[in-house]
Each structure stands twice: as structure tokens, then as C-alpha cells.
Protein backbone atom coordinates (compact mmCIF):
# COMPACT_ATOMS: atom_id res chain seq x y z
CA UNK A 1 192.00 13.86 84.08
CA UNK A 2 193.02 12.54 87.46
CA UNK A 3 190.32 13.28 89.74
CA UNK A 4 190.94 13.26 94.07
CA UNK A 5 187.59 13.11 95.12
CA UNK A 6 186.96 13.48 99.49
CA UNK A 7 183.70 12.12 100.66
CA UNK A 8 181.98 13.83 103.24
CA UNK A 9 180.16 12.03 106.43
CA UNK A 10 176.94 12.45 104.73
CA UNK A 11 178.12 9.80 102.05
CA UNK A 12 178.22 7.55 104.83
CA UNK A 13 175.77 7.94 107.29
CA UNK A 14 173.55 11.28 107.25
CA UNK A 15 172.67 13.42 110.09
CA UNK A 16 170.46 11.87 112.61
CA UNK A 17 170.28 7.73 110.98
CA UNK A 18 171.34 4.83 113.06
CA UNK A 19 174.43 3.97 112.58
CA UNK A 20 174.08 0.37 111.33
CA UNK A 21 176.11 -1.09 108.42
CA UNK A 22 172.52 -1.53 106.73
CA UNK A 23 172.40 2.26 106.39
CA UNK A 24 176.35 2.45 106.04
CA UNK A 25 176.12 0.16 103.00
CA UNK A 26 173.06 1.67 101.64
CA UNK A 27 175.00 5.43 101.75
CA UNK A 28 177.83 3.73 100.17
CA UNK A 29 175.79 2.95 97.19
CA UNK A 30 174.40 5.91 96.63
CA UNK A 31 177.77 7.32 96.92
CA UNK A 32 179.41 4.70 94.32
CA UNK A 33 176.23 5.17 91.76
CA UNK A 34 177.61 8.69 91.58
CA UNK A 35 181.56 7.65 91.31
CA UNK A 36 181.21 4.70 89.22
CA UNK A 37 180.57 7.13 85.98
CA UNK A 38 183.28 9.20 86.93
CA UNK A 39 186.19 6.09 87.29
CA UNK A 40 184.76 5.39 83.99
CA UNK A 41 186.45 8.14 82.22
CA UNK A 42 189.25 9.87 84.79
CA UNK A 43 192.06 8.25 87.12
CA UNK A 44 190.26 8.87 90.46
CA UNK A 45 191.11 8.47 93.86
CA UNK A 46 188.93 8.67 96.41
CA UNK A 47 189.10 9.60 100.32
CA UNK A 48 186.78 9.85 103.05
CA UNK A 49 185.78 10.61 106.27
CA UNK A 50 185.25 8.81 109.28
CA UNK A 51 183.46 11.06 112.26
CA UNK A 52 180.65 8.76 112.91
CA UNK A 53 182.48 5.43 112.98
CA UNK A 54 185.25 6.18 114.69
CA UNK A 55 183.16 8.17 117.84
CA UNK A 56 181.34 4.81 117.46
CA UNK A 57 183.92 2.62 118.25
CA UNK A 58 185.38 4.45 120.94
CA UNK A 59 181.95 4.69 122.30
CA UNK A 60 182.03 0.84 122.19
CA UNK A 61 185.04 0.70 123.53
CA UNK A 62 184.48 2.80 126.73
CA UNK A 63 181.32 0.91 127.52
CA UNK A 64 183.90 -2.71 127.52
CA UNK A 65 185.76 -1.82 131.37
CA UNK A 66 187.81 -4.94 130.91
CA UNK A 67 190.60 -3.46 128.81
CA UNK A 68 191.31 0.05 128.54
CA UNK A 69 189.62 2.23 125.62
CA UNK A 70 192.03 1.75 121.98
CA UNK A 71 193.46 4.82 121.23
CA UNK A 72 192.14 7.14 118.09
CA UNK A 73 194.99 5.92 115.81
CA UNK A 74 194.07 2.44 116.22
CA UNK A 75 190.24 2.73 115.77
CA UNK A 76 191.58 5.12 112.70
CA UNK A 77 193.22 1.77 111.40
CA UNK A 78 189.98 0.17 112.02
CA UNK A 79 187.26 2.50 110.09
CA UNK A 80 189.85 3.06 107.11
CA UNK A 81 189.99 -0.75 106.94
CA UNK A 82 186.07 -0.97 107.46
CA UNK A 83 184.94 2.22 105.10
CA UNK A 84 187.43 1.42 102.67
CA UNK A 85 186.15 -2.24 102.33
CA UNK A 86 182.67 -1.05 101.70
CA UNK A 87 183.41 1.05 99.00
CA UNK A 88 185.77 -0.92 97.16
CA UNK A 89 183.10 -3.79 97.17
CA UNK A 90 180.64 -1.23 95.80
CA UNK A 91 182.86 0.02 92.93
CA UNK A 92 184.17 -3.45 92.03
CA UNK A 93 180.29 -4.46 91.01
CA UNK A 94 179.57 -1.26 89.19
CA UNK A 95 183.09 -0.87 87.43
CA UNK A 96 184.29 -3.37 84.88
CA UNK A 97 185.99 -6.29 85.83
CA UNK A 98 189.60 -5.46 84.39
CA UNK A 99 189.97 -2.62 86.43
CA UNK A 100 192.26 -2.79 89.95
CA UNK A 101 190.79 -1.33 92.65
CA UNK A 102 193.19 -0.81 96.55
CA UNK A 103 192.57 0.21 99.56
CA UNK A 104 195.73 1.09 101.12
CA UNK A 105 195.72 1.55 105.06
CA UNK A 106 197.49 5.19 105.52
CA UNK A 107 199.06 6.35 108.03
CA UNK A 108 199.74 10.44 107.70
CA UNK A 109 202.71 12.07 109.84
CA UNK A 110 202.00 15.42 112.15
CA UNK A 111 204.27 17.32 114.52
CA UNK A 112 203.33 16.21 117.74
CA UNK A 113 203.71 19.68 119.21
CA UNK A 114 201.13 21.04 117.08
CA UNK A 115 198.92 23.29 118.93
CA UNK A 116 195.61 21.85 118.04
CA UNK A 117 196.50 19.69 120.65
CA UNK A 118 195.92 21.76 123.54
CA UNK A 119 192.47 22.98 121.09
CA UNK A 120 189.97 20.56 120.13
CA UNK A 121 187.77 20.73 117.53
CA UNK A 122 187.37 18.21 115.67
CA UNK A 123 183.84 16.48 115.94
CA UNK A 124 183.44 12.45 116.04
CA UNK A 125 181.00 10.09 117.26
CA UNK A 126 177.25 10.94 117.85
CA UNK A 127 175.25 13.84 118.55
CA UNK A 128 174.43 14.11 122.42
CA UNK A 129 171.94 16.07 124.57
CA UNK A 130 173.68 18.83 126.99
CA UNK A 131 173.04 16.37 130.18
CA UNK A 132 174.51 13.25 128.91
CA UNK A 133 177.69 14.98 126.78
CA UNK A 134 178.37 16.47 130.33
CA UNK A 135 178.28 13.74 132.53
CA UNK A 136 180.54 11.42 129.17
CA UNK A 137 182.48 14.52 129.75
CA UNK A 138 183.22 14.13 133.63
CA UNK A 139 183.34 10.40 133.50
CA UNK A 140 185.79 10.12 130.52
CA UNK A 141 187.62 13.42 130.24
CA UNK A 142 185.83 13.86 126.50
CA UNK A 143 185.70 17.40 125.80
CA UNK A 144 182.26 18.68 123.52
CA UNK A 145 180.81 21.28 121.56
CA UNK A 146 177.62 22.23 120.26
CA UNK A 147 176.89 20.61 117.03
CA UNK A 148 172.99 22.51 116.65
CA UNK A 149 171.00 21.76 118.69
CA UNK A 150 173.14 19.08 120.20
CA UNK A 151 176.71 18.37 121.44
CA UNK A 152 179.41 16.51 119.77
CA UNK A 153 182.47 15.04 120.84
CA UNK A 154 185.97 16.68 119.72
CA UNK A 155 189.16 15.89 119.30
CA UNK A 156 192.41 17.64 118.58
CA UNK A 157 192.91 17.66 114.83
CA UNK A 158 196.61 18.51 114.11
CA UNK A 159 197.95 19.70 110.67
CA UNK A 160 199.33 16.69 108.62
CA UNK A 161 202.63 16.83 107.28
CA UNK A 162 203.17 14.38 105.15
CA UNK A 163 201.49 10.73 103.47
CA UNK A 164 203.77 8.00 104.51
CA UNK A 165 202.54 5.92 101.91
CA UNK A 166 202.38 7.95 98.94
CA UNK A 167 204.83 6.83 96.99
CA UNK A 168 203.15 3.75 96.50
CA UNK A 169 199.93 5.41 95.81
CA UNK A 170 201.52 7.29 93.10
CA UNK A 171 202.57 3.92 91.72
CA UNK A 172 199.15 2.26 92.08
CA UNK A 173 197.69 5.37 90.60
CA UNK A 174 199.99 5.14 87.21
CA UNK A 175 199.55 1.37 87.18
CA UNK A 176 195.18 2.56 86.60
CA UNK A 177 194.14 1.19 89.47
CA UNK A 178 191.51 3.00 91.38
CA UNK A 179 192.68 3.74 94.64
CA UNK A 180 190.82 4.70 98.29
CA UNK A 181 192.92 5.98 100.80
CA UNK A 182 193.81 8.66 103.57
CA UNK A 183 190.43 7.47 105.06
CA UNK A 184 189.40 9.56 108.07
CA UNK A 185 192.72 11.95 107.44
CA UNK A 186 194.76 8.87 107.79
CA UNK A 187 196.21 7.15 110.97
CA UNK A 188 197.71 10.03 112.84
CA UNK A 189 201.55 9.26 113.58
CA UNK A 190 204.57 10.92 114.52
CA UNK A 191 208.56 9.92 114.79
CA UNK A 192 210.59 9.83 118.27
CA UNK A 193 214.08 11.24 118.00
CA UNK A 194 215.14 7.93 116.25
CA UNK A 195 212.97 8.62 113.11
CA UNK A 196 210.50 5.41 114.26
CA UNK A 197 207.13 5.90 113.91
CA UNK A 198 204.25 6.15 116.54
CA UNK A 199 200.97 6.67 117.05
CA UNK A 200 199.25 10.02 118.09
CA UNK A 201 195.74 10.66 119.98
CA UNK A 202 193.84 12.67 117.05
CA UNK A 203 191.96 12.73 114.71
CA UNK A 204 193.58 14.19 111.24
CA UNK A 205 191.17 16.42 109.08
CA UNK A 206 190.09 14.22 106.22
CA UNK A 207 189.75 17.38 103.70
CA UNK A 208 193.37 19.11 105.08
CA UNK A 209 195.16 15.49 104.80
CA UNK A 210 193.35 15.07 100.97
CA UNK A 211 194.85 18.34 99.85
CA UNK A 212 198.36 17.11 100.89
CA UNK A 213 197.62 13.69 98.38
CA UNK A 214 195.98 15.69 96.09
CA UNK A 215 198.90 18.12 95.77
CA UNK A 216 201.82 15.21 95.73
CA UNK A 217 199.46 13.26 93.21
CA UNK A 218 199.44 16.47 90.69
CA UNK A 219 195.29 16.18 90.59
CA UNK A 220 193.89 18.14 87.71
CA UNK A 221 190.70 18.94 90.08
CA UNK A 222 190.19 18.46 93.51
CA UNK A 223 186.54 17.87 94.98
CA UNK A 224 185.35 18.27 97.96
CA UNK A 225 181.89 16.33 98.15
CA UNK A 226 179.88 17.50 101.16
CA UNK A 227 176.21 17.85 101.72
CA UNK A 228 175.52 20.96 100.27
CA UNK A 229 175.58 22.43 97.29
CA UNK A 230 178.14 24.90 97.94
CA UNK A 231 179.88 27.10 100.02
CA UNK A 232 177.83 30.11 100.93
CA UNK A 233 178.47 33.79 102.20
CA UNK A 234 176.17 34.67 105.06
CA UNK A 235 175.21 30.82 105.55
CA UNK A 236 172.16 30.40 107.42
CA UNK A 237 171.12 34.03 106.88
CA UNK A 238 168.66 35.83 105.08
CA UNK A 239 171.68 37.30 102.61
CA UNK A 240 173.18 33.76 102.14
CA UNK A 241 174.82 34.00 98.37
CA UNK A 242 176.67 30.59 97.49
CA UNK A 243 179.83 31.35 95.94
CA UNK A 244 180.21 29.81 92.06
CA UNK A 245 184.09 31.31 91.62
CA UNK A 246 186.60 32.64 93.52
CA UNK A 247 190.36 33.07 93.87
CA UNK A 248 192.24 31.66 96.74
CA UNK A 249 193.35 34.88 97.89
CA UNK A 250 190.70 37.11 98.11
CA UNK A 251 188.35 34.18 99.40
CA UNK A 252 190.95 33.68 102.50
CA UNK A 253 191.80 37.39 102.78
CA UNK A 254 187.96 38.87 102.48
CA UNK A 255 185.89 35.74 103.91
CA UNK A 256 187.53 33.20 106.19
CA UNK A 257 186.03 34.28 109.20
CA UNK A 258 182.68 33.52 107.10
CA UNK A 259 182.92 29.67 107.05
CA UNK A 260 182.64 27.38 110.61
CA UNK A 261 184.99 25.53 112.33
CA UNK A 262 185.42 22.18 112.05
CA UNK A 263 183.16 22.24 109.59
CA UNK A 264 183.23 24.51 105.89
CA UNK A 265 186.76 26.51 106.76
CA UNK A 266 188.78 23.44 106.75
CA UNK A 267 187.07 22.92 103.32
CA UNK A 268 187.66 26.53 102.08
CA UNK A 269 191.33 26.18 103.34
CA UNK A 270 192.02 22.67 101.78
CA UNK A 271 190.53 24.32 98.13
CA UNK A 272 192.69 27.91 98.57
CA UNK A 273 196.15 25.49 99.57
CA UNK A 274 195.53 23.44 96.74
CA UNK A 275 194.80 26.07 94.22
CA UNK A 276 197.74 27.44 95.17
CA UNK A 277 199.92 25.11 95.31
CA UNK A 278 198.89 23.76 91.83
CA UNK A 279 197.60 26.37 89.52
CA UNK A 280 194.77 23.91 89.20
CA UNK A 281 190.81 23.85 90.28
CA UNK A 282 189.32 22.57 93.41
CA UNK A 283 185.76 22.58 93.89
CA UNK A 284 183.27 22.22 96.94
CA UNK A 285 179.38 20.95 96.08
CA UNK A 286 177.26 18.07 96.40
CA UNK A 287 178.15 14.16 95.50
CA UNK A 288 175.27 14.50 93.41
CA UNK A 289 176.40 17.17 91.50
CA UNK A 290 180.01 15.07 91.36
CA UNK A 291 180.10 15.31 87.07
CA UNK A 292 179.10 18.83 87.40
CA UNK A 293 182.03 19.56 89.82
CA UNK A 294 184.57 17.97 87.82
CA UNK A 295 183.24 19.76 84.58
CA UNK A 296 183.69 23.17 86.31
CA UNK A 297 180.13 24.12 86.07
CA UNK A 298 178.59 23.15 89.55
CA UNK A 299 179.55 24.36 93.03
CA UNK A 300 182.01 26.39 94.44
CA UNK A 301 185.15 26.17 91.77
CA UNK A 302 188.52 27.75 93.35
CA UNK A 303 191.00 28.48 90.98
CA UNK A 304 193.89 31.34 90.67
CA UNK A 305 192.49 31.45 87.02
CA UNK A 306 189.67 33.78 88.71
CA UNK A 307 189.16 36.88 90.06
CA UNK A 308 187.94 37.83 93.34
CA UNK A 309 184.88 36.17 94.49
CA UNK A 310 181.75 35.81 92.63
CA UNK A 311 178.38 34.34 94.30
CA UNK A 312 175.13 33.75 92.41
CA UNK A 313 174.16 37.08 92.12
CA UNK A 314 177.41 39.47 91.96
CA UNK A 315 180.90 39.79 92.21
CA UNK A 316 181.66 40.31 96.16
CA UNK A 317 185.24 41.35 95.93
CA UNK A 318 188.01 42.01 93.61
């Protein structure tokens, strides 16, 4: 099967660690024990997020006053390269010798009129206490939300359009190689009236802009790997039910205001577009649970094959 497989922040760096490239690398491993199996056996490509790293560096950056701070499309350029390299190095000792592995730096095109522009919500960098996010807020212009208990950085997070470089990821895909790209939602660009291309101040959804490859690749399944098991009704309540199957329409018609922000509903939306779009399954669960996922017997499978939406103890809607 040919498996598009997005990884989550938590594969990276989890909620709350340091981010060093000891505990960077360490994540990666864990991530690549899973994935290594899995390349065994399927044509996989893998994406992946880059929230932490890319708050990081800009961080950096603002604390250096000799040059102005890079903009987000740049340091997206950076963290692809970065993330990318420390995965591929991880796969390439797990993973037999004859078999290619790419990164390919992506760059992913949006309409620069997009309204998320004038709404922000995508999350990068680290968590904050109220005082500090508001004075980074006067001092830099950032704008924040809460993130729990704390606040987060966010950035506009426009709708991506289209891969620039897919072609020649279909072609390393068909040649076997294994191939990681769209890191971070790839490098947000857009074309002036000429058709060149240019760089644009966001930060792309990593699970919206791995639909869109997932969809021009023809995936079989599409997996979401997050930090939970599953997608839940009610999350966080004393009724939370995950959901185990569910068609793309009644999930988005019945439940969407159910899942966050910036957090599950771009997940949700990425699996109901791509079951859509393909006929085929996408799936939301746990890295852990990755063989599970792609066997259609672990976490939340979407699929117009279904009906309605089931949850682990009934069948919520038909």
C-alpha cells in the first residue's frame, strides 16, 4: 500500500521538554522505531510538523537586534531542512541499505488574500506565562492564545493550494524511495502577477498541506499520528466517547464544532477532504498504534465506506 503518514509535534519534542536536539533526536527515534516496520512493507511518505522549532528560531532570532528577525518562510526552509535531516538519518540505520531515502525542501503555494491572514491561529514556539506572552506581545507585535494553562504564540495559517514540488515527489515515490517532505506544511509561497514565486509570513497547517500530497499521491491510507489515541466526542468531559468509524459527512455535518482549533479540527477536516476526495481511509491515533492505523483496526478510521459515526460504545449518528 502507499502509506502518507503526518507526524505530530509530540514525535518531536513533547509538551513541556527542553527543546534541545538531545531530546529532538531521542523523539525522532522513538518515532522511526515505529516507521521503520512500516517502510518495510508499504511505499511511505512521511511529513511533519514543525511548531516548536520554528517559534524557536524566531525566538532566537528576535533576541539577535543586529539584523532584523528572518521571516516564517525562511525559518520554514530551515526546520524542514533540520527535521527532515534527523529523520532521514534515523531511518537510513534502521532500514536496509538498498533503499533511497529524500528529503525534498517544499515549498507549498496559498492565495495571499486568504483570510486567515487577518485571523491567527496557528500555534508555534513555546508555551508562555500570561505576563511575559503580553509584554513579547507589545514589544514584537506577536499575537497569543491560551494553550492550557499557558499562552502560545500564533500565526496566520492560510489554506494551501497546491505542492510545488510534487511532481517530483511522485517520481521519487515510484522510483521506491522513501520520501519526507511538506515539513511544517511546507514553505508558504505565493506568485506576483508575473507567475514568480515569493515568500509569505505564515505558517501552513502541516495536516491540511499533507492531505493535498496525500490526495495528488493517490495514498491508499492516510494517517494522522498525534498524541492521542483518537479523536473523541465530548473531549475532556465526563461523556468523552473516542470515535472508531465515521463517514466524512455526518462527522463534519453533526460534530465539527466538537473538535478545537488549531488543534483536532484541522485533523478531522484533513481526514473528511481526503476521504472524500479519494474513496479511500484516513485515520487519526497514536504513532504507537501506527501498524494498527494502517491495518484499519486502531483509532479513528474515516472512510465513505461507513456510516454515520460510531464511538466506543454506540453509533452517534446516522
Amino acid at each position: 500500500m502507499k502509506v502518507v503518514v503526518a507526524l505530530g509535534g509530540n514525535a518531536l519534542l513533547r509538551r513541556g521538554e527542553p527543546m534541545t536536539v538531545e531530546n529532538q533526536r531521542a523523539n525522532v527515534a522513538t518515532a522511526c522505531a515505529h516507521l521503520a516496520p512500516l517502510a518495510k512493507g508499504h511505499e511511505l511518505v512521511i511529513s511533519h510538523g514543525n511548531g516548536p522549532q520554528i517559534g524557536l528560531l524566531a525566538l532566537e532570532g528576535a533576541a539577535y537586534q543586529a539584523v532584523p528577525v528572518y521571516p516564517l518562510d525562511v525559518l520554514g526552509a530551515e526546520t524542514q531542512g533540520m527535521v527532515g535531516y534527523l529523520i532521514e538519518q534515523e531511518l537510513t540505520n534502521r532500514l536496509p541499505v538498498h533503499r533511497p531515502l529524500a528529503t525534498v525542501l517544499t515549498m507549498v503555494e496559498v492565495d495571499p488574500g486568504d483570510p486567515a491572514f487577518s485571523n491567527p491561529t496557528k500555534p508555534i514556539g513555546p508555551q508562555y506565562g500570561a505576563d511575559e506572552a503580553n509584554r513579547l506581545g507589545q514589544e514584537r507585535g506577536w499575537a497569543f492564545r491560551p494553550d492550557g494553562d499557558a499562552m502560545r504564540r500564533v500565526v496566520p495559517s492560510p489554506t494551501p493550494r497546491r505542492i510545488v514540488e510534487q511532481e517530483l515527489i511522485t517520481r521519487l515515490v515510484a522510483a521506491g524511495a522513501l520520501v519526507i517532505c511538506a515539513g511544517g506544511g511546507g514553505i508558504p509561497v505565493a506568485r506576483d502577477a508575473e507567475g514568480r514565486l515569493y515568500g509569505i509570513e505564515a505558517v501552513i497547517d502541516k495536516d491540511r498541506a499533507s492531505c493535498l500530497l496525500a490526495i495528488a499521491l493517490k495514498a491508499d491510507v492516510f494517517v494522522m499520528a498525534t498524541d492521542t489515541p483518537a479523536a473523541y466526542l465530548g473531549f475532556g468531559t465526563d461523556h468523552q466517547a473516542a470515535i472508531t468509524e465515521a463517514h466524512p459527512d455526518a462527522l463534519v455535518r453533526d460534530h465539527a464544532g466538537e473538535f478545537a482549533e488549531g488543534s483536532m479540527l484541522p485533523k478531522v477536516s484533513a481526514a473528511c477532504e481526503f476521504a472524500l476526495a479519494t474513496s479511500n481511509r484516513a485515520v487519526i491515533g497514536q504513532l504507537s498504534d501506527i501498524e494498527d492505523l494502517v491495518a484499519a483496526t486502531g483509532g479513528t478510521r474515516i472512510s465513505t465506506a461507513f456510516e454515520g459515526v460510531r464511538t466506543t460504545s454506540s453509533v452517534v449518528t446516522r
